[in-house]
Structures are given as structure tokens and as C-alpha cells.
N, C-alpha and C. Protein backbone atom coordinates (compact mmCIF):
# COMPACT_ATOMS: atom_id res chain seq x y z
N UNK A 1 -67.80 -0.15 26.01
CA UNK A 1 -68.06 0.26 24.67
C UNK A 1 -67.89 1.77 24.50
N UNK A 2 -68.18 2.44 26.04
CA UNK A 2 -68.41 4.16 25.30
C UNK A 2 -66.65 4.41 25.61
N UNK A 3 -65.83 4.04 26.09
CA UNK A 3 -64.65 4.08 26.47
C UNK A 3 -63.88 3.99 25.17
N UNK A 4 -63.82 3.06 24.11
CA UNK A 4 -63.92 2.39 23.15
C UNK A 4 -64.41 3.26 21.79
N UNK A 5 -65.31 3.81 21.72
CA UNK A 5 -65.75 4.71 21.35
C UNK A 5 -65.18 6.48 21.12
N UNK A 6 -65.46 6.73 22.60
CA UNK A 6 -64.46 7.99 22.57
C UNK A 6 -63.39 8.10 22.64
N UNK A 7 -62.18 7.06 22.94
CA UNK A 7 -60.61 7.26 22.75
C UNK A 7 -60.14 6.98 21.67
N UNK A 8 -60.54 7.56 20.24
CA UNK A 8 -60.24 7.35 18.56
C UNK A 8 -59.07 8.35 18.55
N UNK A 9 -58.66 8.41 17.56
CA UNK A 9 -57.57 9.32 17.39
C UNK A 9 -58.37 11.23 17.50
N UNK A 10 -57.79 12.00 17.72
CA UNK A 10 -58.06 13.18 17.92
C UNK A 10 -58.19 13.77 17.32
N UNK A 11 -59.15 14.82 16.39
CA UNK A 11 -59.21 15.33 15.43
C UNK A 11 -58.03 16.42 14.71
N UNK A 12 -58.19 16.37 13.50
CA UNK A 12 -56.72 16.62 13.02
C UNK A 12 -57.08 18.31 13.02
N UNK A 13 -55.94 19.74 13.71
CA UNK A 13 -56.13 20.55 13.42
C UNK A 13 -55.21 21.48 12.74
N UNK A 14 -55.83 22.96 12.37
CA UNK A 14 -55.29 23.45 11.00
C UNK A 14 -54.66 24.74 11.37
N UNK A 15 -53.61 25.28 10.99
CA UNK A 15 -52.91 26.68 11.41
C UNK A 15 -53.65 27.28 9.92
N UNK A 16 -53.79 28.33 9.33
CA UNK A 16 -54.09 28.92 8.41
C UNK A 16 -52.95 30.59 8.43
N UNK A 17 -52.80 30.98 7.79
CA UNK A 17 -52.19 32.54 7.56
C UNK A 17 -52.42 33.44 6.39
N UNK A 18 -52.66 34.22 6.55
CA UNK A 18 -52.73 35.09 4.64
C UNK A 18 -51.16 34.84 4.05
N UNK A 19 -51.34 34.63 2.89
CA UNK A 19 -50.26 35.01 1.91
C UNK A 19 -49.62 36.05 2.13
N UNK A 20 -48.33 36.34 1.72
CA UNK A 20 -47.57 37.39 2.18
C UNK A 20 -46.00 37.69 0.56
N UNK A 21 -45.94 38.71 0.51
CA UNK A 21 -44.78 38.63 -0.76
C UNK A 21 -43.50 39.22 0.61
N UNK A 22 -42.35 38.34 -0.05
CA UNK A 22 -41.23 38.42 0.20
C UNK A 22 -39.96 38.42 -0.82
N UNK A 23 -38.61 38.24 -0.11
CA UNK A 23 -37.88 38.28 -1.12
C UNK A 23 -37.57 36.10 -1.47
N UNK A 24 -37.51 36.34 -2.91
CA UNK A 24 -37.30 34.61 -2.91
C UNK A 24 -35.41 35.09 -2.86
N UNK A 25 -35.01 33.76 -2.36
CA UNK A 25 -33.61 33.77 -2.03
C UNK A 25 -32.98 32.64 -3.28
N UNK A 26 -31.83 32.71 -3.71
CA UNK A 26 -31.50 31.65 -4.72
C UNK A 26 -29.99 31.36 -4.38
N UNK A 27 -29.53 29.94 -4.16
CA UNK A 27 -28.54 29.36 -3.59
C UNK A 27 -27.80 29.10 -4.82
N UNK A 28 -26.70 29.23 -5.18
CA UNK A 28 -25.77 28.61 -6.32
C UNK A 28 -24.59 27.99 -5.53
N UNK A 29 -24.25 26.48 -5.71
CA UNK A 29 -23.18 26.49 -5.27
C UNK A 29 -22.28 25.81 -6.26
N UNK A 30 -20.86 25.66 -6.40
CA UNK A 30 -19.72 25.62 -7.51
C UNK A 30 -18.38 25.02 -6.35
N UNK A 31 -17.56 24.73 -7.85
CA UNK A 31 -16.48 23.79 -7.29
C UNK A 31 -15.50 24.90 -8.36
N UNK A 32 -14.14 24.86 -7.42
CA UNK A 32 -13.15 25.00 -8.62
C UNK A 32 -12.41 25.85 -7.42
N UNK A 33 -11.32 26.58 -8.25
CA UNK A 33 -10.09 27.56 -7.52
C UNK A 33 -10.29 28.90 -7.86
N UNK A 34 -10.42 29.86 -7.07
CA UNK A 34 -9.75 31.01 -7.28
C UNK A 34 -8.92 31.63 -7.03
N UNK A 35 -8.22 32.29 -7.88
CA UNK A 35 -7.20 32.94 -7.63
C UNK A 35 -7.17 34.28 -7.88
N UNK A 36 -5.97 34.79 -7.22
CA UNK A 36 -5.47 36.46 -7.01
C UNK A 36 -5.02 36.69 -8.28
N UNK A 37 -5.56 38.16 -8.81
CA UNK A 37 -4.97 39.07 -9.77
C UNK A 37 -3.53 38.92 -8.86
N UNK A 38 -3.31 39.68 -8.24
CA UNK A 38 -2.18 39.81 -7.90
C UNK A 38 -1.99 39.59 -6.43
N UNK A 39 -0.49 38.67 -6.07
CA UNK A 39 -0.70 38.21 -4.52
C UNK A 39 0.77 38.68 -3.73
N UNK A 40 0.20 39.67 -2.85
CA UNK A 40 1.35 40.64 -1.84
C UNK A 40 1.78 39.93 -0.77
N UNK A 41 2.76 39.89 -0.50
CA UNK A 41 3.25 39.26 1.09
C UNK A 41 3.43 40.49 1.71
N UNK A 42 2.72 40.71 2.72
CA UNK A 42 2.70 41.82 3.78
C UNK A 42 3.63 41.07 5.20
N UNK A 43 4.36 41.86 5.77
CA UNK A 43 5.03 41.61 7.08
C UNK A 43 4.66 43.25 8.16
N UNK A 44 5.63 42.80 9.48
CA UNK A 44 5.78 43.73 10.38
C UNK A 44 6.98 43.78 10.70
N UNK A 45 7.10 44.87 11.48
CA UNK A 45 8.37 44.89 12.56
C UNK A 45 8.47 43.92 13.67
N UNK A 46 7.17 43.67 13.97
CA UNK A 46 6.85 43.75 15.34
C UNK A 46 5.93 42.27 15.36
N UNK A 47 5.82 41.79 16.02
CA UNK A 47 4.87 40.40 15.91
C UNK A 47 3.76 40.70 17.01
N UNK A 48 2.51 40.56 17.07
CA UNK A 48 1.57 40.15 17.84
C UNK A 48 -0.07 39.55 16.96
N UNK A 49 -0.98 39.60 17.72
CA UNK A 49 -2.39 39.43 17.60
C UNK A 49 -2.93 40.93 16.87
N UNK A 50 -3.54 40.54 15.70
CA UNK A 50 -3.89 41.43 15.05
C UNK A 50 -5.70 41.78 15.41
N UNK A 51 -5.51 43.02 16.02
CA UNK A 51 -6.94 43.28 16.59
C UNK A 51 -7.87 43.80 15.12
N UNK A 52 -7.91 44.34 15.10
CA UNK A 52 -8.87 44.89 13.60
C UNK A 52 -7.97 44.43 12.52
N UNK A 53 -8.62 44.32 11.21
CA UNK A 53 -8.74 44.43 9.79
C UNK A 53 -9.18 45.59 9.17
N UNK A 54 -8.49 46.30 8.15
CA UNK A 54 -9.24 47.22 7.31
C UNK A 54 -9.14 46.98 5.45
N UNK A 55 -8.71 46.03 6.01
CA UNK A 55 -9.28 45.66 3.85
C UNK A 55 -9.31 44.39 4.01
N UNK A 56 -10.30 43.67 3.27
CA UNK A 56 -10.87 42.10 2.93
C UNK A 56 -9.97 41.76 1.95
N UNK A 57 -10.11 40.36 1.96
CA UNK A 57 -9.85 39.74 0.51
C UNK A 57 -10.09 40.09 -0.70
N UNK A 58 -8.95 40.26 -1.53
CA UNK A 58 -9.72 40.57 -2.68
C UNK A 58 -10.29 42.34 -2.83
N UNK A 59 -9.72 43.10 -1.78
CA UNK A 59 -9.82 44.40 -2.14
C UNK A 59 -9.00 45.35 -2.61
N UNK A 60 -9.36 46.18 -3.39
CA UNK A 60 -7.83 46.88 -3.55
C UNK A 60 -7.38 47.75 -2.35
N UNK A 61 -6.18 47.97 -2.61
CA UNK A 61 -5.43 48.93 -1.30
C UNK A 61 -4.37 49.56 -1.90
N UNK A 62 -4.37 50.62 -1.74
CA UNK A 62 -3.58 51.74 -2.05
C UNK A 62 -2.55 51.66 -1.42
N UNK A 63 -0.85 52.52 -1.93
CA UNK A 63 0.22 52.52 -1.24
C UNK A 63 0.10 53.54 0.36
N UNK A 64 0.27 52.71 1.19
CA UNK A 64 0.29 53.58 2.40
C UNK A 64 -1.11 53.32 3.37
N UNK A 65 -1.84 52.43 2.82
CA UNK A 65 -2.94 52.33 3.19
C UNK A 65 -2.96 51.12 4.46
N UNK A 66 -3.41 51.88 5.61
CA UNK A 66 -3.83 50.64 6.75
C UNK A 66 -4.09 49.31 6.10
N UNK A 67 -3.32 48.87 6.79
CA UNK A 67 -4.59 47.42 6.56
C UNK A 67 -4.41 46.35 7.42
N UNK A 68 -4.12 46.22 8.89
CA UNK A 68 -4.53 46.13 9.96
C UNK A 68 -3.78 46.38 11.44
N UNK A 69 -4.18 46.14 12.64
CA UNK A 69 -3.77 46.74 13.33
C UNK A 69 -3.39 45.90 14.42
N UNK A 70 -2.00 46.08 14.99
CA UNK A 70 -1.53 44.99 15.95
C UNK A 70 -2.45 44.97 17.35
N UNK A 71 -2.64 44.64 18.32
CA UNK A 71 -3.15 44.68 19.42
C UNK A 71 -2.35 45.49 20.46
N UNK A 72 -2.31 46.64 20.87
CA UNK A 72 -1.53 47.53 21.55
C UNK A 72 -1.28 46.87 23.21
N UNK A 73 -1.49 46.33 23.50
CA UNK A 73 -2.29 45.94 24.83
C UNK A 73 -0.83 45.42 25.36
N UNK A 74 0.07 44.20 24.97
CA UNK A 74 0.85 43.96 25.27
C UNK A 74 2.27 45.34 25.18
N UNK A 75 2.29 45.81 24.02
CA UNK A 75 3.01 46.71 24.12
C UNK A 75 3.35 48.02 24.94
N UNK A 76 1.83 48.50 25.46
CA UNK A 76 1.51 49.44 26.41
C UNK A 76 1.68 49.18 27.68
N UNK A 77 1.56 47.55 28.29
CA UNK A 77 1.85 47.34 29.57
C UNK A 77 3.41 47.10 29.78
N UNK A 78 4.44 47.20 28.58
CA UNK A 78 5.79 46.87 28.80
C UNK A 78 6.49 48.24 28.94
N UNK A 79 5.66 48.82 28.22
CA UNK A 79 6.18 50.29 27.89
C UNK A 79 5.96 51.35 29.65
N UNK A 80 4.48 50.67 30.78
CA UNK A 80 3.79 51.01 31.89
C UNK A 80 5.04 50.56 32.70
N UNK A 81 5.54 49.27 32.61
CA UNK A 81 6.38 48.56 33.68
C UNK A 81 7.80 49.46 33.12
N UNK A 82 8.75 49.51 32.30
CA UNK A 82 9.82 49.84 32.17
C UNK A 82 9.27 51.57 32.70
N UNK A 83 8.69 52.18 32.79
CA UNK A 83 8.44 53.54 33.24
C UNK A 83 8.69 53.58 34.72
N UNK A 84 7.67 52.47 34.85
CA UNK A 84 7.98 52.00 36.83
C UNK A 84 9.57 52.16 37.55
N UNK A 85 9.84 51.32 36.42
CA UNK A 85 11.19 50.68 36.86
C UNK A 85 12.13 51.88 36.75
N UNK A 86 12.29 53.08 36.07
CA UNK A 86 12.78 54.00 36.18
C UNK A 86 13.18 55.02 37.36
């Protein structure tokens, strides 16, 4: 009986915290297309892996202005070996 007795379910316990102000966050989400004011086809000379970016989507960019940068890495070790080979 006392076996019976004391193995009931376990008493239920409570976390508590003070109130606190934060920022509230607000989600919108939407369907549809956007499109470009205006849409540039950019090329190279040269083909590789483009290590950095310097303008996003949708930013403006001026004539002459970076806007990203090939990965030097392959080019510098061809440029190391044909020196060799000299």
C-alpha cells in the first residue's frame, strides 16, 4: 500500500523570470516577380572563380566601378612556373 501510495505522478514544477522589453520582430511574406530598372550583362577577358563581390543586387554602380574580383591564385602560379621555366 505505501509503495502504491508514494509512486503518484511527481509534482509539477515552475521556471518563473521577470518580464523584460525587447524588440517585437514582424515577418511579411509575398508572392510575385521582381524586376530590374535596368539589366547589364557584365563579361571578362579572362574566365575564373570570382573571389569577392563589391556591389549587390540591385545597387547602383558607377562607370568604372569594381564590381568583382577574379581569384588571382591560378593566374599567379602560371605566371611562378613560366618564370621557372625561363
Amino acid at each position: 500500500m505505501w509503495y502504491w501510495w508514494t509512486s503518484g505522478t511527481p509534482p509539477i514544477q515552475y521556471k518563473t523570470t521577470l518580464v523584460d522589453r525587447g524588440p517585437i520582430t514582424a515577418i511579411i511574406t509575398a508572392t510575385g516577380t521582381v524586376n530590374p530598372v535596368v539589366s547589364v550583362q557584365v563579361g571578362s577577358q579572362v574566365s575564373g572563380k570570382v573571389s569577392r563581390l563589391f556591389a549587390d543586387f540591385n545597387s547602383k554602380v558607377t562607370k568604372g566601378q569594381v564590381l568583382a574580383q577574379i581569384d588571382q591564385k591560378p593566374f599567379k602560379a602560371r605566371l611562378s612556373q613560366a618564370q621557372r621555366l625561363r
